[in-house]
PDB file of N, CA and C in Angstrom:
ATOM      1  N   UNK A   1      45.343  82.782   5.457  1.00  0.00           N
ATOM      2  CA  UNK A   1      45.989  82.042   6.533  1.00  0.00           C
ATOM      3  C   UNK A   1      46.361  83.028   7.638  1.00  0.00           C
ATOM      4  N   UNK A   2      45.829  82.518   8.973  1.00  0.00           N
ATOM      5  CA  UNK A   2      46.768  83.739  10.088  1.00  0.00           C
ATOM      6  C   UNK A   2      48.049  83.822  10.272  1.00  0.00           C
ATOM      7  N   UNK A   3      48.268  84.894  10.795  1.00  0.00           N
ATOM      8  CA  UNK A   3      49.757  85.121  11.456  1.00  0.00           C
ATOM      9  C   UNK A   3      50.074  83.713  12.244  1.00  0.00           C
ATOM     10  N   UNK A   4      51.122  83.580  11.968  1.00  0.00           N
ATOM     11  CA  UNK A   4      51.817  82.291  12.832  1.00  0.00           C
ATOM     12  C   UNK A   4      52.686  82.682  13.735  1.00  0.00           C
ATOM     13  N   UNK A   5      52.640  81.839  14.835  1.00  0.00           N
ATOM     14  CA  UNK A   5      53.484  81.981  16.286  1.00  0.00           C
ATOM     15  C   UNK A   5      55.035  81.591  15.510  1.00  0.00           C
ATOM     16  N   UNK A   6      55.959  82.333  16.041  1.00  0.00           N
ATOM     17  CA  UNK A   6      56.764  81.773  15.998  1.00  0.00           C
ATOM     18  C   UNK A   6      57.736  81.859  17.149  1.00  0.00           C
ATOM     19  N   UNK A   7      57.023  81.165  17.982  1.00  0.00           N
ATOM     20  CA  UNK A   7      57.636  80.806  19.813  1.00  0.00           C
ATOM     21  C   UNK A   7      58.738  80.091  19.439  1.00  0.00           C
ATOM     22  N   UNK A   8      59.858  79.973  20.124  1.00  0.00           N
ATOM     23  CA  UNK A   8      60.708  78.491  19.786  1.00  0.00           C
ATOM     24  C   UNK A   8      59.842  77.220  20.149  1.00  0.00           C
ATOM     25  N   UNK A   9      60.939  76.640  19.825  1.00  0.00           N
ATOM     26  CA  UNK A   9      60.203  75.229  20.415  1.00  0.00           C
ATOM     27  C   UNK A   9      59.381  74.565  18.991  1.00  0.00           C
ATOM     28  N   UNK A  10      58.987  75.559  18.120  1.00  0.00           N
ATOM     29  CA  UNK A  10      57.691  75.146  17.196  1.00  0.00           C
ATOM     30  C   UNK A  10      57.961  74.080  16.517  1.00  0.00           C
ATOM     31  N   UNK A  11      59.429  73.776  16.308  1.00  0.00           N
ATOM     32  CA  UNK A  11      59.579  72.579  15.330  1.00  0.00           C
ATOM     33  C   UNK A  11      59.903  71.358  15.852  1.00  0.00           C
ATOM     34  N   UNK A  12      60.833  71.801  17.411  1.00  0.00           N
ATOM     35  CA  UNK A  12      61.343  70.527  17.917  1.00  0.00           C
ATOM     36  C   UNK A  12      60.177  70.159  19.333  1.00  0.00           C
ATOM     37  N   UNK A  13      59.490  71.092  19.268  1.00  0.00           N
ATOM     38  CA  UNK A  13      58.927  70.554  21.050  1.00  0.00           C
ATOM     39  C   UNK A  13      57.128  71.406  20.819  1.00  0.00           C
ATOM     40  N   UNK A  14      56.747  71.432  21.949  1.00  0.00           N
ATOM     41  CA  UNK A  14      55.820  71.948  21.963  1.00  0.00           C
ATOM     42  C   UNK A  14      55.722  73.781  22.394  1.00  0.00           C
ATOM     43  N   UNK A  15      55.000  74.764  22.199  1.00  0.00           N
ATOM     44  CA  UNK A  15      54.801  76.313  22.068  1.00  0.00           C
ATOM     45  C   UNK A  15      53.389  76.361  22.898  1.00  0.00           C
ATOM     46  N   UNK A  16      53.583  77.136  23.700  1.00  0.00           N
ATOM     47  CA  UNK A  16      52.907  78.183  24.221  1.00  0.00           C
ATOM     48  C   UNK A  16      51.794  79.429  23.473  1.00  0.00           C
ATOM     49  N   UNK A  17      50.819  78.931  22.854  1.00  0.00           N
ATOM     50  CA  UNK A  17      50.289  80.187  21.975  1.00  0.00           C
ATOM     51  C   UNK A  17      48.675  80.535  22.381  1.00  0.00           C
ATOM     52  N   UNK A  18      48.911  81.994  22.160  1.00  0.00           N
ATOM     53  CA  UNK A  18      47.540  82.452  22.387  1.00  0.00           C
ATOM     54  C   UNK A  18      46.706  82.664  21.405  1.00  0.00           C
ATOM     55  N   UNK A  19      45.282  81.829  21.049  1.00  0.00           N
ATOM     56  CA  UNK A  19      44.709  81.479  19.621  1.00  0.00           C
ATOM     57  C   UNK A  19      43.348  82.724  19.998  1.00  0.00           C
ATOM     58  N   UNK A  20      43.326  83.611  18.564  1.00  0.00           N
ATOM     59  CA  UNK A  20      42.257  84.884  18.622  1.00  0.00           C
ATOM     60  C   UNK A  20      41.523  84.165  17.651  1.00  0.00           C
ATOM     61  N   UNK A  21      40.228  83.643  18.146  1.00  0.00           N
ATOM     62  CA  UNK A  21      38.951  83.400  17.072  1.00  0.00           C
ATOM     63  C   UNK A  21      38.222  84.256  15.979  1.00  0.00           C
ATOM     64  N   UNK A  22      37.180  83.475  15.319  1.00  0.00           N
ATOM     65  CA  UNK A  22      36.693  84.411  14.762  1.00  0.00           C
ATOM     66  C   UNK A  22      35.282  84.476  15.164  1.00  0.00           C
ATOM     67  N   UNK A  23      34.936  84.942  15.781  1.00  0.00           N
ATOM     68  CA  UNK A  23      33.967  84.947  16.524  1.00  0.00           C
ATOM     69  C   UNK A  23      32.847  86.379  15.993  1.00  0.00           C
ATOM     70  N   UNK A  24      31.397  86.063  15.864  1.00  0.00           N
ATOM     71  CA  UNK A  24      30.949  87.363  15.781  1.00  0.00           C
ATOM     72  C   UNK A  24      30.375  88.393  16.197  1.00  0.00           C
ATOM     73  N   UNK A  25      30.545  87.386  17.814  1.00  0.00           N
ATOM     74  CA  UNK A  25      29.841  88.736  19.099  1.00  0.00           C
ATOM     75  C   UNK A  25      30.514  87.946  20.078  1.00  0.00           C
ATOM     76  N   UNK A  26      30.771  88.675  20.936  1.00  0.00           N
ATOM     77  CA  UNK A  26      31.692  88.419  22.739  1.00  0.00           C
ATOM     78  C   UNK A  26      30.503  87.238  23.490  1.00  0.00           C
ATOM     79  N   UNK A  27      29.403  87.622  22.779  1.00  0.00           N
ATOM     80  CA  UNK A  27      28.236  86.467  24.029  1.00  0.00           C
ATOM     81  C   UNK A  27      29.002  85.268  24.040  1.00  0.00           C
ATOM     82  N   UNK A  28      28.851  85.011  25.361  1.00  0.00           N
ATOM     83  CA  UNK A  28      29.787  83.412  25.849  1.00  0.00           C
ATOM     84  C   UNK A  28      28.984  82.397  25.207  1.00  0.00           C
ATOM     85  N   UNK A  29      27.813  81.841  24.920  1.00  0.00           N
ATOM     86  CA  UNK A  29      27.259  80.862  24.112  1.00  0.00           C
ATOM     87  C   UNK A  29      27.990  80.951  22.522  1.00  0.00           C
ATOM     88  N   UNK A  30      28.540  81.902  21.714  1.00  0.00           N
ATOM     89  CA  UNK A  30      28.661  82.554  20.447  1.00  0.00           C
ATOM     90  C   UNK A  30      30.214  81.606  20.577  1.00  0.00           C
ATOM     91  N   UNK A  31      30.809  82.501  21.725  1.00  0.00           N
ATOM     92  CA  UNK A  31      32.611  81.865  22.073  1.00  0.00           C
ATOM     93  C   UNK A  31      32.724  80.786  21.963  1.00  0.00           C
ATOM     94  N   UNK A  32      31.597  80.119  23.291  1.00  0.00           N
ATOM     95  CA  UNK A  32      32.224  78.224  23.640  1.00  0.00           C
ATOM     96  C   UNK A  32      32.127  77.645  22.302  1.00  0.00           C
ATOM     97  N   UNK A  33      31.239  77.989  21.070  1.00  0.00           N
ATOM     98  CA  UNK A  33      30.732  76.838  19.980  1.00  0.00           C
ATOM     99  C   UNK A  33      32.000  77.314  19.230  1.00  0.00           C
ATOM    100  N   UNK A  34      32.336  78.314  19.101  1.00  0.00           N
ATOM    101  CA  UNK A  34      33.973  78.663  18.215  1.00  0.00           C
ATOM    102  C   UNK A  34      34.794  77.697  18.867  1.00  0.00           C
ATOM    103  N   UNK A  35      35.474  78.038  20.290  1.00  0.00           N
ATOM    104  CA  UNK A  35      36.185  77.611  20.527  1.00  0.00           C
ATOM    105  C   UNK A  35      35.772  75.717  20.586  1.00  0.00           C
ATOM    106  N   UNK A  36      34.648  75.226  20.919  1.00  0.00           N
ATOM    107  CA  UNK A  36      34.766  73.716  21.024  1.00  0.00           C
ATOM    108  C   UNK A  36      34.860  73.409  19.572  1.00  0.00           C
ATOM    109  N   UNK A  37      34.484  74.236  18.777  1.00  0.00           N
ATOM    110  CA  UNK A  37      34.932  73.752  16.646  1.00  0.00           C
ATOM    111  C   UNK A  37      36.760  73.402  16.792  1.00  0.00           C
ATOM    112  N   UNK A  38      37.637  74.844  17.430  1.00  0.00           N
ATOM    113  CA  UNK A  38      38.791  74.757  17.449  1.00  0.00           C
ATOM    114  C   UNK A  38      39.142  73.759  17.872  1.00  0.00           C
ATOM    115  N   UNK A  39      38.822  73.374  19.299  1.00  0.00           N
ATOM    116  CA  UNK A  39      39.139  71.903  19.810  1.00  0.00           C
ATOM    117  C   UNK A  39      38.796  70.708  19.492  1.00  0.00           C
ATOM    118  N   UNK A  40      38.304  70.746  18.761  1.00  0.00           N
ATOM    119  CA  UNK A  40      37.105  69.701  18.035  1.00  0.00           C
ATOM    120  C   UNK A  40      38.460  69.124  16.633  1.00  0.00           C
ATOM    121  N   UNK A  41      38.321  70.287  16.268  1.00  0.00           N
ATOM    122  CA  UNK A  41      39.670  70.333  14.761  1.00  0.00           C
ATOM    123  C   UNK A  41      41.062  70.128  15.217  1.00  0.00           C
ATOM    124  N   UNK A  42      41.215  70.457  16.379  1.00  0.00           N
ATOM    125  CA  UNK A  42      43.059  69.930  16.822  1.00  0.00           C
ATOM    126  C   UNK A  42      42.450  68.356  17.211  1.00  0.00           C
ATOM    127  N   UNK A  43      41.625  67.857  17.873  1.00  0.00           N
ATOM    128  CA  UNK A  43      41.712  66.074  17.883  1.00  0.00           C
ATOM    129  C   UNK A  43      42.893  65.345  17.111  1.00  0.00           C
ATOM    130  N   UNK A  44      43.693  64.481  17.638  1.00  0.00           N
ATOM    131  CA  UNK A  44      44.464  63.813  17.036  1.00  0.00           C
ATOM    132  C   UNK A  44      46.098  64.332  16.977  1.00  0.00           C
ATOM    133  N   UNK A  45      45.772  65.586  17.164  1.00  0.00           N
ATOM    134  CA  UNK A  45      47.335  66.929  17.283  1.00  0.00           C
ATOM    135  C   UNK A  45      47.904  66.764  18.541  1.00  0.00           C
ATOM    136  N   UNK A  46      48.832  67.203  18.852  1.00  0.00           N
ATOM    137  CA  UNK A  46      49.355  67.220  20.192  1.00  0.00           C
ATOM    138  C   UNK A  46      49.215  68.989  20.689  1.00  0.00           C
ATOM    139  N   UNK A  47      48.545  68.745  21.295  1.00  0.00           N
ATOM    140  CA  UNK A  47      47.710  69.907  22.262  1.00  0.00           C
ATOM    141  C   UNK A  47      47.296  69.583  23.447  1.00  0.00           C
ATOM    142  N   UNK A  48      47.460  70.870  24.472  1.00  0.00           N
ATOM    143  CA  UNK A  48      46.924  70.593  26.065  1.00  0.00           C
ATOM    144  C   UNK A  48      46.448  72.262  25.810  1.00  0.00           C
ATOM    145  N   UNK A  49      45.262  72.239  26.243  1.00  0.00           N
ATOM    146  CA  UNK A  49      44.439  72.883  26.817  1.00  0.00           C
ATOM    147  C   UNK A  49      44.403  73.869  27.858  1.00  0.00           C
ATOM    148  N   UNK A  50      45.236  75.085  27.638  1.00  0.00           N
ATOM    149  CA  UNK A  50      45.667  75.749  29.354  1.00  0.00           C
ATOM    150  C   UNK A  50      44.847  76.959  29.775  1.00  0.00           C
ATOM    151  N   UNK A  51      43.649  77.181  29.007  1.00  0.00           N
ATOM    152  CA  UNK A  51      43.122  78.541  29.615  1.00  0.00           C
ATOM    153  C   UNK A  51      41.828  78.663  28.615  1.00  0.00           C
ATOM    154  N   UNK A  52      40.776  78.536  28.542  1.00  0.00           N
ATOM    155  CA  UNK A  52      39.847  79.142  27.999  1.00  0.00           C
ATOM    156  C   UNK A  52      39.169  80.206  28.652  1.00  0.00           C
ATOM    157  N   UNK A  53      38.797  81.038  27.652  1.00  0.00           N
ATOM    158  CA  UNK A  53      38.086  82.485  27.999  1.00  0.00           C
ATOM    159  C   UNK A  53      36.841  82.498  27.915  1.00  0.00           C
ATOM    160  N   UNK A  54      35.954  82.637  29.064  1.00  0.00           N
ATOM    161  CA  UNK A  54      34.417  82.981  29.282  1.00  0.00           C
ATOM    162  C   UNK A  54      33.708  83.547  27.942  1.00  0.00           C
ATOM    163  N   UNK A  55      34.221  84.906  28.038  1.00  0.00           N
ATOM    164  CA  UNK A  55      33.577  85.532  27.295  1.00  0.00           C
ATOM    165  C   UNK A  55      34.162  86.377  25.959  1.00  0.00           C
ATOM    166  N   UNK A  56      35.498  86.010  26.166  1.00  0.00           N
ATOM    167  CA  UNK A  56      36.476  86.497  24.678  1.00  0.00           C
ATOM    168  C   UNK A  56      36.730  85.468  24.224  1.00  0.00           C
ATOM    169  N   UNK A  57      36.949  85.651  22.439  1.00  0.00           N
ATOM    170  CA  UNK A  57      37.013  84.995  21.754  1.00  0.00           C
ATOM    171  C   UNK A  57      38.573  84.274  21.358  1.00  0.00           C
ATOM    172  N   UNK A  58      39.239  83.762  22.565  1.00  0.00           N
ATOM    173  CA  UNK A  58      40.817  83.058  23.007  1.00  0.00           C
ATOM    174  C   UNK A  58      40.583  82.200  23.541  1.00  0.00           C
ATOM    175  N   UNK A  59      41.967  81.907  22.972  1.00  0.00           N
ATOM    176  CA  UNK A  59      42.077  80.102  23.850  1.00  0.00           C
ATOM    177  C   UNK A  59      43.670  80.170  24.199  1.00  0.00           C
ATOM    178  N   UNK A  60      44.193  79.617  25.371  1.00  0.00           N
ATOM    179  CA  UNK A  60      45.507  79.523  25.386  1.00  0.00           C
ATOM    180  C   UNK A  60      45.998  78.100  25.373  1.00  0.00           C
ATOM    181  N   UNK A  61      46.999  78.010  24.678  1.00  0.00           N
ATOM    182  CA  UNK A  61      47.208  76.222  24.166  1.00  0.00           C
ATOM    183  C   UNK A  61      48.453  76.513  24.590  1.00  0.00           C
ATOM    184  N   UNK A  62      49.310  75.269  25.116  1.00  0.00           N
ATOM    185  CA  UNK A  62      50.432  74.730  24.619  1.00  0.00           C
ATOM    186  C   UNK A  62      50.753  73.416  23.377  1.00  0.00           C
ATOM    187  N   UNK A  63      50.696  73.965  22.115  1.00  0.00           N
ATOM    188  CA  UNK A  63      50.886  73.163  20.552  1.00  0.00           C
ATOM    189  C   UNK A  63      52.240  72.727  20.419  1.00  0.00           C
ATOM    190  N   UNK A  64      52.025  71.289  19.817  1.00  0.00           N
ATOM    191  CA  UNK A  64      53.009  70.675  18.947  1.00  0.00           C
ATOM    192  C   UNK A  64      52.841  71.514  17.964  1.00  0.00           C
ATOM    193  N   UNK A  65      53.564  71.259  16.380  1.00  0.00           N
ATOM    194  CA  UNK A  65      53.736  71.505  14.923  1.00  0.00           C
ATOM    195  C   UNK A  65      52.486  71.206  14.676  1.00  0.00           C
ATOM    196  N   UNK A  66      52.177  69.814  14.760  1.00  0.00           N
ATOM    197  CA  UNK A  66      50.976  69.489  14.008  1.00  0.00           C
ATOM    198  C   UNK A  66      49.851  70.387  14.301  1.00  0.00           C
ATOM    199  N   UNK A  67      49.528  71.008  15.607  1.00  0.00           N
ATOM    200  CA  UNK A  67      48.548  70.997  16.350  1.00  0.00           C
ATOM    201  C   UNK A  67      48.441  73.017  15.640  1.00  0.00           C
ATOM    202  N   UNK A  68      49.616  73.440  15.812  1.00  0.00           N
ATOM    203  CA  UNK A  68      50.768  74.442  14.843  1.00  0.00           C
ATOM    204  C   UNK A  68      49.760  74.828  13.629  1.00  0.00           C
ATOM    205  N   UNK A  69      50.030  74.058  12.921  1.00  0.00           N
ATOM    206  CA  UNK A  69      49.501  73.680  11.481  1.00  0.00           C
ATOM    207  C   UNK A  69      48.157  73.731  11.211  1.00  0.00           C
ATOM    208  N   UNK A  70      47.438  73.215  12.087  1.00  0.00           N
ATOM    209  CA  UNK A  70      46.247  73.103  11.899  1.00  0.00           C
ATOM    210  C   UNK A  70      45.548  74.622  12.234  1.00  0.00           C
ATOM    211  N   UNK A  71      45.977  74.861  13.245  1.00  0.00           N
ATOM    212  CA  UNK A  71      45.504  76.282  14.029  1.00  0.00           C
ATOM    213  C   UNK A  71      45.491  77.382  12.449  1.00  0.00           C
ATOM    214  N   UNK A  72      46.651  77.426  11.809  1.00  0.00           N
ATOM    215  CA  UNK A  72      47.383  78.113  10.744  1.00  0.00           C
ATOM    216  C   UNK A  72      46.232  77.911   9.849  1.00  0.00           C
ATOM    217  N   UNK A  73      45.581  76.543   9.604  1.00  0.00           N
ATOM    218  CA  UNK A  73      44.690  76.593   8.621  1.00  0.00           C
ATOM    219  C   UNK A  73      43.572  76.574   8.641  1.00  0.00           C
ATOM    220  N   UNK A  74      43.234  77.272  10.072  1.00  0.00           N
ATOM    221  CA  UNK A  74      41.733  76.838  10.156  1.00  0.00           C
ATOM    222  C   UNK A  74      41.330  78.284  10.011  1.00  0.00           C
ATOM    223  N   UNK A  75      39.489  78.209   9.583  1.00  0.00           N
ATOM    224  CA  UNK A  75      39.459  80.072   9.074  1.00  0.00           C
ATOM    225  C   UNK A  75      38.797  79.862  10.173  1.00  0.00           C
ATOM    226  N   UNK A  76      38.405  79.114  11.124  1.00  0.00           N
ATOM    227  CA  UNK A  76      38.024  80.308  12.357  1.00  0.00           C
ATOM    228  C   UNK A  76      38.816  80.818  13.850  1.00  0.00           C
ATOM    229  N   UNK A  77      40.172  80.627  12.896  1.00  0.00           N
ATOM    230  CA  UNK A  77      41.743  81.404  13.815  1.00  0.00           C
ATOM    231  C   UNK A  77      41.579  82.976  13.015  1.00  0.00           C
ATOM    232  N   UNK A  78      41.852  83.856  13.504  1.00  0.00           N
ATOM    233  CA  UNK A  78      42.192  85.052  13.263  1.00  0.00           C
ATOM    234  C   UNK A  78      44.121  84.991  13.090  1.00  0.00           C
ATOM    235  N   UNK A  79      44.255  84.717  14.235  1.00  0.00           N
ATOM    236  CA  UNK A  79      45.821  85.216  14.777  1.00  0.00           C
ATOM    237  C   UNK A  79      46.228  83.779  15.777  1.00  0.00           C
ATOM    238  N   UNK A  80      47.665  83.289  15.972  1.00  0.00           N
ATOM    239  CA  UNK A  80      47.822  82.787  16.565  1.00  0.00           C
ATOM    240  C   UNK A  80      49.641  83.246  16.983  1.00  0.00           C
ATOM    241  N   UNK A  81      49.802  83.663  18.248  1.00  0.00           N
ATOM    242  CA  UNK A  81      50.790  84.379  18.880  1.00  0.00           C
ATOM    243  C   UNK A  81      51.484  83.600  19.766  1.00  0.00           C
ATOM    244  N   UNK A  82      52.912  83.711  20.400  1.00  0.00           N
ATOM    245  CA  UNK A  82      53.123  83.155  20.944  1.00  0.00           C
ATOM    246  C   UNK A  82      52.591  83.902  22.697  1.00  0.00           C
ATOM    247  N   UNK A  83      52.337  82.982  23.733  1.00  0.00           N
ATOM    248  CA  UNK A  83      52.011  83.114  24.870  1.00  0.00           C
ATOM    249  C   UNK A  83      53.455  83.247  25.519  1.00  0.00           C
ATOM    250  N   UNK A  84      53.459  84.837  26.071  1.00  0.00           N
ATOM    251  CA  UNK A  84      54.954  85.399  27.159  1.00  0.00           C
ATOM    252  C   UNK A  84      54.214  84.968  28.484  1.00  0.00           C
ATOM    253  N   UNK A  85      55.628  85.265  28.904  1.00  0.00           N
ATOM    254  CA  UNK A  85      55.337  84.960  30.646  1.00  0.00           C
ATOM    255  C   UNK A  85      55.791  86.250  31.221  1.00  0.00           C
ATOM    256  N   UNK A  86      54.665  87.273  31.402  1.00  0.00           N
ATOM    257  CA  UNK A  86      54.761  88.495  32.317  1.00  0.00           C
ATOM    258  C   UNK A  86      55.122  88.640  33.811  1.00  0.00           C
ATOM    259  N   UNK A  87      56.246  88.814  34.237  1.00  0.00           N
ATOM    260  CA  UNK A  87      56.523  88.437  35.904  1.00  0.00           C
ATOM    261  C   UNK A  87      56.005  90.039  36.210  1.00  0.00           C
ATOM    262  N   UNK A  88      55.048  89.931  36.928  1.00  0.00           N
ATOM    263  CA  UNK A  88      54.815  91.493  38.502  1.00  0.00           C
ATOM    264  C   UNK A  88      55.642  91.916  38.889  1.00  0.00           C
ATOM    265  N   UNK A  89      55.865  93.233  38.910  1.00  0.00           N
ATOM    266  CA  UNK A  89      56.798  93.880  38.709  1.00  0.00           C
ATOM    267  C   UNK A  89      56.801  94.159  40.091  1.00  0.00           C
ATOM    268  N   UNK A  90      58.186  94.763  41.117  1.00  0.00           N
ATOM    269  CA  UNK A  90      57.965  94.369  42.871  1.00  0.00           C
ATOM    270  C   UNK A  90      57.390  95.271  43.132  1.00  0.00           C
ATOM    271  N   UNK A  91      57.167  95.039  44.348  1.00  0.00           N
ATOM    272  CA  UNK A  91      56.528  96.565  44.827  1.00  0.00           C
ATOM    273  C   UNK A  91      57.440  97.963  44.976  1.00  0.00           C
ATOM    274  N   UNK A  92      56.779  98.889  44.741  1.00  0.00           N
ATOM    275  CA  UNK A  92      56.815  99.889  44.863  1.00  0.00           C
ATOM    276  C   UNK A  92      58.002 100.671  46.072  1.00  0.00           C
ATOM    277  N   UNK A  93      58.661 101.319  46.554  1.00  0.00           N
ATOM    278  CA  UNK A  93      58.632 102.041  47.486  1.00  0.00           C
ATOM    279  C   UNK A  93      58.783 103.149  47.976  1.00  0.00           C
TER     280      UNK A  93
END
């Protein structure tokens, strides 16, 4: 089973997580069929869709529990983390 996010939110609301596939080469044809299996297997979960990656093997979701759960048990998750929000740091002077 992968590492599990443990963003808040996971039990009462929906999480922010960044899902690492298992993918067995970076070629973007290799990625999309991983990742549309992943999306294919959350159907029915409460999931929105916020970022897919060309050519790496990620997906960025905002998950319910259920959606949670499933990610947790699927073997072609590696890792599933929670997604931070990095603010740019100001400029310089």
């Amino acid at each position: 089973m992968p590492p599990a996010a443990s963003a808040s939110g996971e039990h009462s609301g929906s999480s922010r997580v960044v899902v690492r596939l298992r993918a067995d080469s970076n070629d973007p044809g290799v990625v999309a069929r991983v990742q549309d299996s992943v999306l294919q297997a959350l159907q029915g979960t409460q999931y929105r869709l916020l970022h897919r990656y060309a050519a790496s093997p990620f997906l960025a979701l905002e998950v319910g529990p259920d959606a949670l759960n499933a990610l947790k048990a699927s073997p072609l998750v590696i890792s599933v983390v929670p997604d931070i929000n990095i603010e740019p740091k100001g400029e310089r002077q």
